[in-house]
C-alpha atoms as a PDB file:
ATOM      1  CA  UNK A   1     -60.543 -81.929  33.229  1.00  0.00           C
ATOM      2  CA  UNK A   2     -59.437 -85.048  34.552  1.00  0.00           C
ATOM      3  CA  UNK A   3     -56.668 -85.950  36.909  1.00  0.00           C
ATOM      4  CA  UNK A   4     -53.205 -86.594  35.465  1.00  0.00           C
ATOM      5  CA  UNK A   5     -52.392 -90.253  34.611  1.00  0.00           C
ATOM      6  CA  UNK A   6     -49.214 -91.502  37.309  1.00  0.00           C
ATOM      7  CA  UNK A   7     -46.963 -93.659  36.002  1.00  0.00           C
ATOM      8  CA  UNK A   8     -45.436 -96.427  38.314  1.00  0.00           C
ATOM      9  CA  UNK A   9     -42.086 -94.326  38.742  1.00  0.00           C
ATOM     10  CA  UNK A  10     -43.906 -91.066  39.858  1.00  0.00           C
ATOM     11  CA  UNK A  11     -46.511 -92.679  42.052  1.00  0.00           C
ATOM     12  CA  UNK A  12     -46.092 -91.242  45.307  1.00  0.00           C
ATOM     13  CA  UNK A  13     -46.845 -93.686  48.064  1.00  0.00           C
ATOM     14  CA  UNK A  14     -45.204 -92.156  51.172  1.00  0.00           C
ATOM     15  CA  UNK A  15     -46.179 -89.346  53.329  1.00  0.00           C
ATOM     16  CA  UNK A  16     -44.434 -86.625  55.362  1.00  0.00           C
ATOM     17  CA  UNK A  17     -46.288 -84.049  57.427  1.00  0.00           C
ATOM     18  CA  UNK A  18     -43.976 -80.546  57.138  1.00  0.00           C
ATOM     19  CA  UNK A  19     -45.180 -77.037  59.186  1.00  0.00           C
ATOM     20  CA  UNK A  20     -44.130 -74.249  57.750  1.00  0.00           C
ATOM     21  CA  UNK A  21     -44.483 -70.378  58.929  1.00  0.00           C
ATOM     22  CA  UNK A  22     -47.164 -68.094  56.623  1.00  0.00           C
ATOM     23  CA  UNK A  23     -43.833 -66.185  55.216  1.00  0.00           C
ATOM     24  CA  UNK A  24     -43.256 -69.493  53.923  1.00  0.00           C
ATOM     25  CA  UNK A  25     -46.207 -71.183  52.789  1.00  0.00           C
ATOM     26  CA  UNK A  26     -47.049 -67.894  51.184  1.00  0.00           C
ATOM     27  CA  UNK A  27     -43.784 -68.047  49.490  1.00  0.00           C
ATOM     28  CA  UNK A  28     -43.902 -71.748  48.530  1.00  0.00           C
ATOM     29  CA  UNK A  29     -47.805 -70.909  46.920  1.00  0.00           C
ATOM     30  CA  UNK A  30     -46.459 -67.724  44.922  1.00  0.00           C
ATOM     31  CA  UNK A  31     -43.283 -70.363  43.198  1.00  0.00           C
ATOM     32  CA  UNK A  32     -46.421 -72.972  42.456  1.00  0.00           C
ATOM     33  CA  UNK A  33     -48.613 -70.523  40.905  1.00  0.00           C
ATOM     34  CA  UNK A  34     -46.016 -69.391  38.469  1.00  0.00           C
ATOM     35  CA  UNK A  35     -45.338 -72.792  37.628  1.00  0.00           C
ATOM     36  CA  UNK A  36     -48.750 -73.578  37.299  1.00  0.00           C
ATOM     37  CA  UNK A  37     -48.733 -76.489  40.089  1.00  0.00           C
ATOM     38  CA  UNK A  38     -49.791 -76.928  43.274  1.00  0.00           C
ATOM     39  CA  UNK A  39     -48.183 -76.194  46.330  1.00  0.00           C
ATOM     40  CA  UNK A  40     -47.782 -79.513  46.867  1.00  0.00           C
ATOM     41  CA  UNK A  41     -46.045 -80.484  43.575  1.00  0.00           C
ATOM     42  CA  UNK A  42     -43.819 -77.492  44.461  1.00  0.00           C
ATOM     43  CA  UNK A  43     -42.183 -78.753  47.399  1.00  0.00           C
ATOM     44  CA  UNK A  44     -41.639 -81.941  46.547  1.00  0.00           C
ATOM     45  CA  UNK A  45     -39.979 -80.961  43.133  1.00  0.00           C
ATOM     46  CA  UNK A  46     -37.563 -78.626  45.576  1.00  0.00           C
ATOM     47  CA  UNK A  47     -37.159 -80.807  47.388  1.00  0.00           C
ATOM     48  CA  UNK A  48     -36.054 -83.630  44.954  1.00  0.00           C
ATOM     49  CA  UNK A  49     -33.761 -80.886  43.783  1.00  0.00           C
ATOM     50  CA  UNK A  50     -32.173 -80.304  46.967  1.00  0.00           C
ATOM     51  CA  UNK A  51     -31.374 -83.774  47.709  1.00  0.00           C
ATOM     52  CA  UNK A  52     -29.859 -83.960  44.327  1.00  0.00           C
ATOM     53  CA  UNK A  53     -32.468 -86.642  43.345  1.00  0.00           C
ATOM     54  CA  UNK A  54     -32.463 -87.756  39.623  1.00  0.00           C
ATOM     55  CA  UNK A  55     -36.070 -89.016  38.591  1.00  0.00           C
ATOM     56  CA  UNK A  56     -38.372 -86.865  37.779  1.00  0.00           C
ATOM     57  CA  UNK A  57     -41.463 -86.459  40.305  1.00  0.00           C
ATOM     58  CA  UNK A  58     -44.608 -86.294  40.001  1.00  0.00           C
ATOM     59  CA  UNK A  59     -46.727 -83.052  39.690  1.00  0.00           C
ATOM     60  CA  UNK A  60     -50.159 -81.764  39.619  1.00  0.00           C
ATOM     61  CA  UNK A  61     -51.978 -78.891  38.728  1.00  0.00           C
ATOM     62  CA  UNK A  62     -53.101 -77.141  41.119  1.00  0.00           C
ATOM     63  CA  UNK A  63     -56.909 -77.497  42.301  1.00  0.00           C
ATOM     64  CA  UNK A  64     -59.704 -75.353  42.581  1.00  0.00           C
ATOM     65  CA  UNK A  65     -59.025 -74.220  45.950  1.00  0.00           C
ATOM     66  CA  UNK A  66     -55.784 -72.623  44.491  1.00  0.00           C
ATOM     67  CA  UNK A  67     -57.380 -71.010  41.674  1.00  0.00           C
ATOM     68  CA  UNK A  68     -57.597 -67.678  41.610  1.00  0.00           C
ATOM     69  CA  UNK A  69     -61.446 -66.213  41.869  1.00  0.00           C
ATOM     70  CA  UNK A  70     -62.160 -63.236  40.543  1.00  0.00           C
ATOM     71  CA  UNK A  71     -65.191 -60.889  41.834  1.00  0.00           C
ATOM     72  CA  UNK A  72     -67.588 -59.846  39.316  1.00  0.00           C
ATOM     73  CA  UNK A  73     -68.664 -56.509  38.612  1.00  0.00           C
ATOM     74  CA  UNK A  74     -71.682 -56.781  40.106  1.00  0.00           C
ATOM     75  CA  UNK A  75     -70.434 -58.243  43.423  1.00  0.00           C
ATOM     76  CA  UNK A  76     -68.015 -55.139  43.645  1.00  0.00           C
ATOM     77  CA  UNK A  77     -70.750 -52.752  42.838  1.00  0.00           C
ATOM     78  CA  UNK A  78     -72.967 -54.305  45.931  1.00  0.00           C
ATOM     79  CA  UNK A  79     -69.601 -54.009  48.064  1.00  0.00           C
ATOM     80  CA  UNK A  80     -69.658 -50.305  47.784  1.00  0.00           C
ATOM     81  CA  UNK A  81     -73.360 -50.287  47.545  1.00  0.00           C
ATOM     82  CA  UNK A  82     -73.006 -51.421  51.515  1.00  0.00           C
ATOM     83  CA  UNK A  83     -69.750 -49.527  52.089  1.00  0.00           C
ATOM     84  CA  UNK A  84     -72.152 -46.036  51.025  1.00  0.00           C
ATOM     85  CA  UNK A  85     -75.352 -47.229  53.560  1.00  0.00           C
ATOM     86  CA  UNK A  86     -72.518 -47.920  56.304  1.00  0.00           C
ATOM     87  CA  UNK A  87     -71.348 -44.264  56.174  1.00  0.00           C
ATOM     88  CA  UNK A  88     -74.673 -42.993  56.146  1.00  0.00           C
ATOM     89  CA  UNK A  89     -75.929 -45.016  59.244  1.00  0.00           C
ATOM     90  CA  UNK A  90     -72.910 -43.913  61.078  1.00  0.00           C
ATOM     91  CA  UNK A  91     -73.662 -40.131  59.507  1.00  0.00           C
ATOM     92  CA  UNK A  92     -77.119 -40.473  60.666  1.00  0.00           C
ATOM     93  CA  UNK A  93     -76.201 -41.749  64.537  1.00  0.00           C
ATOM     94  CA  UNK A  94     -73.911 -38.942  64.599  1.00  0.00           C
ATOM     95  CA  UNK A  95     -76.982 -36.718  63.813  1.00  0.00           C
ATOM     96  CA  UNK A  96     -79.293 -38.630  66.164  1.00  0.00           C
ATOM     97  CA  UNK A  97     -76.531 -38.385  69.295  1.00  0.00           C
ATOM     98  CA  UNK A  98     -75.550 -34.730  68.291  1.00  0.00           C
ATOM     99  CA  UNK A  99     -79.504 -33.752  68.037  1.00  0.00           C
ATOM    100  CA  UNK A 100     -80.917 -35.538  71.194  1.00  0.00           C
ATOM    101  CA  UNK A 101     -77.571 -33.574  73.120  1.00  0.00           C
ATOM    102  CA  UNK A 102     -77.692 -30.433  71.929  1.00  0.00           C
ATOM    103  CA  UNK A 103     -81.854 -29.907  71.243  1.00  0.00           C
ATOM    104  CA  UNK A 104     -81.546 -26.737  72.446  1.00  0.00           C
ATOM    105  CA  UNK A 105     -77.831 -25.383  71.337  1.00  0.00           C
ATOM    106  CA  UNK A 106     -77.497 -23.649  67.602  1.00  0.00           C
ATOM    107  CA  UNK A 107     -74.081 -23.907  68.196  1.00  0.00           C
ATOM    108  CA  UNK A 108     -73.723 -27.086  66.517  1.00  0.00           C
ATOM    109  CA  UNK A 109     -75.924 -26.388  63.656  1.00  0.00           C
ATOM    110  CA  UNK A 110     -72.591 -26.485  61.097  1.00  0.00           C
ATOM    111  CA  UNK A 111     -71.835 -29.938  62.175  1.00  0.00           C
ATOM    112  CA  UNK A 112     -75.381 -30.966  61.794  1.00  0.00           C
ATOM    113  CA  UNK A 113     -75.115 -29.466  58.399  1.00  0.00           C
ATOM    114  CA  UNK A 114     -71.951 -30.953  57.426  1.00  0.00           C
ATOM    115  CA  UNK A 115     -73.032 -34.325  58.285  1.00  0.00           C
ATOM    116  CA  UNK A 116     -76.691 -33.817  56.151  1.00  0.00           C
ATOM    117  CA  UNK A 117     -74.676 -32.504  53.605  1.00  0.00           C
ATOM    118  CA  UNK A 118     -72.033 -36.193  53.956  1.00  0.00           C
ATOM    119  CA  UNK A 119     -75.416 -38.150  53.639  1.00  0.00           C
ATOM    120  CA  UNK A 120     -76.477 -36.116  50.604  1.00  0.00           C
ATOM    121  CA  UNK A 121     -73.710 -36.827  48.796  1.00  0.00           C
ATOM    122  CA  UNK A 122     -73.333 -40.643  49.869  1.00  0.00           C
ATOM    123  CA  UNK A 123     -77.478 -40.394  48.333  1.00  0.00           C
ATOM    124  CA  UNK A 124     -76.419 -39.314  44.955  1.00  0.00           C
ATOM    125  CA  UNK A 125     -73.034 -42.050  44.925  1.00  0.00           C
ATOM    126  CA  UNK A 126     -75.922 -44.346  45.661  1.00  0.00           C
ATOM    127  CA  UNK A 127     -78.447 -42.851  43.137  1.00  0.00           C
ATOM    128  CA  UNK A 128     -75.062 -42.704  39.915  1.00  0.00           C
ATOM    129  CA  UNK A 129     -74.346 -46.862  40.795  1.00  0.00           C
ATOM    130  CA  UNK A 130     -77.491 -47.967  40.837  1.00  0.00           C
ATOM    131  CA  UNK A 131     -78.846 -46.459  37.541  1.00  0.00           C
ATOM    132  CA  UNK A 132     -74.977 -46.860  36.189  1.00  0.00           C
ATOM    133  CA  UNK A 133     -74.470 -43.343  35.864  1.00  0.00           C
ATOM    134  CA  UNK A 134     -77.911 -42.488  34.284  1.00  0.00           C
ATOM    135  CA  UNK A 135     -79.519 -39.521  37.229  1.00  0.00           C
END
């Protein structure tokens, strides 16, 4: 897809440099994705309305970097893949830390239990997305 054609009237030759706050530019990218422009486009088409100004000017659609990207299956399924080996590792520091202080006391054998029991069960997510449900 090729860039739009610019007629002499709409050729836009001058520059301003405008901050804005992220309320703002947030704001000002929501209005040009509903319009299907850029951000760019946006302001300057508020603006020209603001200031009452009769031509029309120029817009654009907006470019890649303002598409939206969406995340494929796949790449979500890896996401949780890693969010399920996180909780184990910090299940199975717990364990380590709990077991090298209390060697000796059976008094924590429930939370030792509970926390096999976690990793067990963070196995079997593990086991159901890889295979895709198939055990």
């Amino acid at each position: 897809m090729g860039k739009a054609a610019w007629s002499s009237k709409t050729r836009q030759t001058e520059l301003i440099g405008v901050r804005l706050n992220s309320e703002l530019k947030s704001l000002l990218d929501e209005r040009a994705k509903e319009n299907g422009i850029s951000p760019t486009s946006q302001a300057r088409v508020l603006l020209a309305r603001s200031l009452g100004f009769s031509t029309e000017v120029g817009t654009r659609p907006p470019s890649r970097r303002y598409a939206q990207k969406t995340i494929s299956q796949d790449l979500k399924r890896a996401i949780y893949f890693l969010d399920l080996l996180q909780d184990m590792r910090r299940e199975l520091r717990y364990l380590t830390h709990t077991l090298t202080r209390t060697h000796h006391d059976p008094s924590e054998s429930p939370a030792i239990a509970a926390a096999l029991a976690k990793i067990s069960a963070s196995l079997h997510d593990i086991q159901i997305h890889v295979t895709g449900g198939k055990t």
